[in-house]
Protein backbone atom coordinates (compact mmCIF):
# COMPACT_ATOMS: atom_id res chain seq x y z
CA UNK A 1 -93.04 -87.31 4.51
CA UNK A 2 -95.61 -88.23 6.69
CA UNK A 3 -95.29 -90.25 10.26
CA UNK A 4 -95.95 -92.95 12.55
CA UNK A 5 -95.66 -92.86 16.42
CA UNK A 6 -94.40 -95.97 16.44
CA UNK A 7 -91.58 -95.28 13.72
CA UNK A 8 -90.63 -91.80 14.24
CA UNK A 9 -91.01 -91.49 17.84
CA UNK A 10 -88.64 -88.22 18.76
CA UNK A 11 -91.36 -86.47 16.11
CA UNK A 12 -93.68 -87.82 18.14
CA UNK A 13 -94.35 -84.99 20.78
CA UNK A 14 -94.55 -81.97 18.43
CA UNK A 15 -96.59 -83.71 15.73
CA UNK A 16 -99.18 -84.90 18.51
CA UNK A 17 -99.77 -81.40 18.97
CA UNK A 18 -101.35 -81.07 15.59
CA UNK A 19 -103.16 -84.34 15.15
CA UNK A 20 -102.21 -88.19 15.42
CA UNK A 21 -99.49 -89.57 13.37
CA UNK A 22 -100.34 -92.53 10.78
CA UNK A 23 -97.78 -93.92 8.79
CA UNK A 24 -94.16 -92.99 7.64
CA UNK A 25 -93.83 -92.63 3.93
CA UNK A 26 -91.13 -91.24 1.93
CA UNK A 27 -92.75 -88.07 -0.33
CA UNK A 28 -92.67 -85.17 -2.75
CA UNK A 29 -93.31 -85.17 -6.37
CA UNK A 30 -90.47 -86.41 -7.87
CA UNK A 31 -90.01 -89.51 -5.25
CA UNK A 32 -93.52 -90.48 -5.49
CA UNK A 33 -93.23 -90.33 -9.22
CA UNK A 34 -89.93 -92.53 -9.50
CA UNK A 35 -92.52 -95.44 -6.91
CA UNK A 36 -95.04 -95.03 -9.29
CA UNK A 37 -93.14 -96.06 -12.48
CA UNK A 38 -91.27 -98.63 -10.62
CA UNK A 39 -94.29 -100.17 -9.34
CA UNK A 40 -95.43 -100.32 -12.81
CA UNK A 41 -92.77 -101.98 -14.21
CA UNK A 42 -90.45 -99.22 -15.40
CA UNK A 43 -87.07 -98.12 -14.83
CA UNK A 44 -86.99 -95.44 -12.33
CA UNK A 45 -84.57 -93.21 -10.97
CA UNK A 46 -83.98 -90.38 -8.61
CA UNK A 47 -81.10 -87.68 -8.16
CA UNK A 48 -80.33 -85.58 -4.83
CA UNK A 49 -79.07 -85.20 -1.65
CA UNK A 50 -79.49 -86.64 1.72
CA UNK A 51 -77.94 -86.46 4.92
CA UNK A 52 -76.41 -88.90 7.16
CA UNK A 53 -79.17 -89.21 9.36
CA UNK A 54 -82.26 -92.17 9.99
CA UNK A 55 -84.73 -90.37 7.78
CA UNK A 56 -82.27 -90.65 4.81
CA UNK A 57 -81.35 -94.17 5.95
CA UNK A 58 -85.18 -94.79 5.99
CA UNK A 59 -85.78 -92.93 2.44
CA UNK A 60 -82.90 -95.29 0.85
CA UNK A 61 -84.15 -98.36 2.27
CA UNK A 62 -87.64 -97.66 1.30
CA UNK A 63 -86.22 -96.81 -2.37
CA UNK A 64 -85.93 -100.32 -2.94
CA UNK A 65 -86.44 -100.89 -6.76
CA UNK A 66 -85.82 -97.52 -7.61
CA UNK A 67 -81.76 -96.89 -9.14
CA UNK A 68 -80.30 -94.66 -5.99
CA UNK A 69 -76.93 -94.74 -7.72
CA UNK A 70 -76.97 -90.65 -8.16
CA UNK A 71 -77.76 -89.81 -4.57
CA UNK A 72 -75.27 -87.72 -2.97
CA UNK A 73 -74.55 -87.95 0.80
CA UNK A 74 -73.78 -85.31 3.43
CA UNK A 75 -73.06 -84.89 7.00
CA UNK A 76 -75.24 -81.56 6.11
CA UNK A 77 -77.56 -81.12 3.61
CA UNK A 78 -78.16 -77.23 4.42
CA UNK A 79 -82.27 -77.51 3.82
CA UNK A 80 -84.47 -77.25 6.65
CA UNK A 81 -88.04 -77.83 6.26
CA UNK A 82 -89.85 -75.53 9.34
């Protein structure tokens, strides 16, 4: 996933450490796959989990055309990424 300052604002400190922040995307293979073949027309889905926080909330709502329906929620998802 990468970030904006003006979205993701509590990343903002550490990230600005390492460079400027440019826009908030939801990532990874199999998610950018799924926007790809929705884009072009086809039925896409995705399968996982994701926590109860606002970068899930964000992920979902950005997931818009893509079938969600096999997403699992969690309070805690038990993967950390640093």
């Amino acid at each position: 996933m990468t970030a904006d300052t003006t979205t993701l604002p509590i990343l903002r400190g550490k990230l600005n450490l390492f460079g400027s922040l440019r826009k908030v995307s939801p990532g990874g293979s199999a998610s950018n796959t799924c926007f790809a073949m929705a884009r072009m027309g086809f039925e896409a889905g995705i399968a996982g989990v994701l926590g109860r926080d606002k970068e899930a909330e964000f992920y979902l709502k950005e997931s818009a055309g893509i079938d969600t329906t096999r997403v699992v929620r969690k309070e805690k998802t038990g993967v950390r990424t640093s």
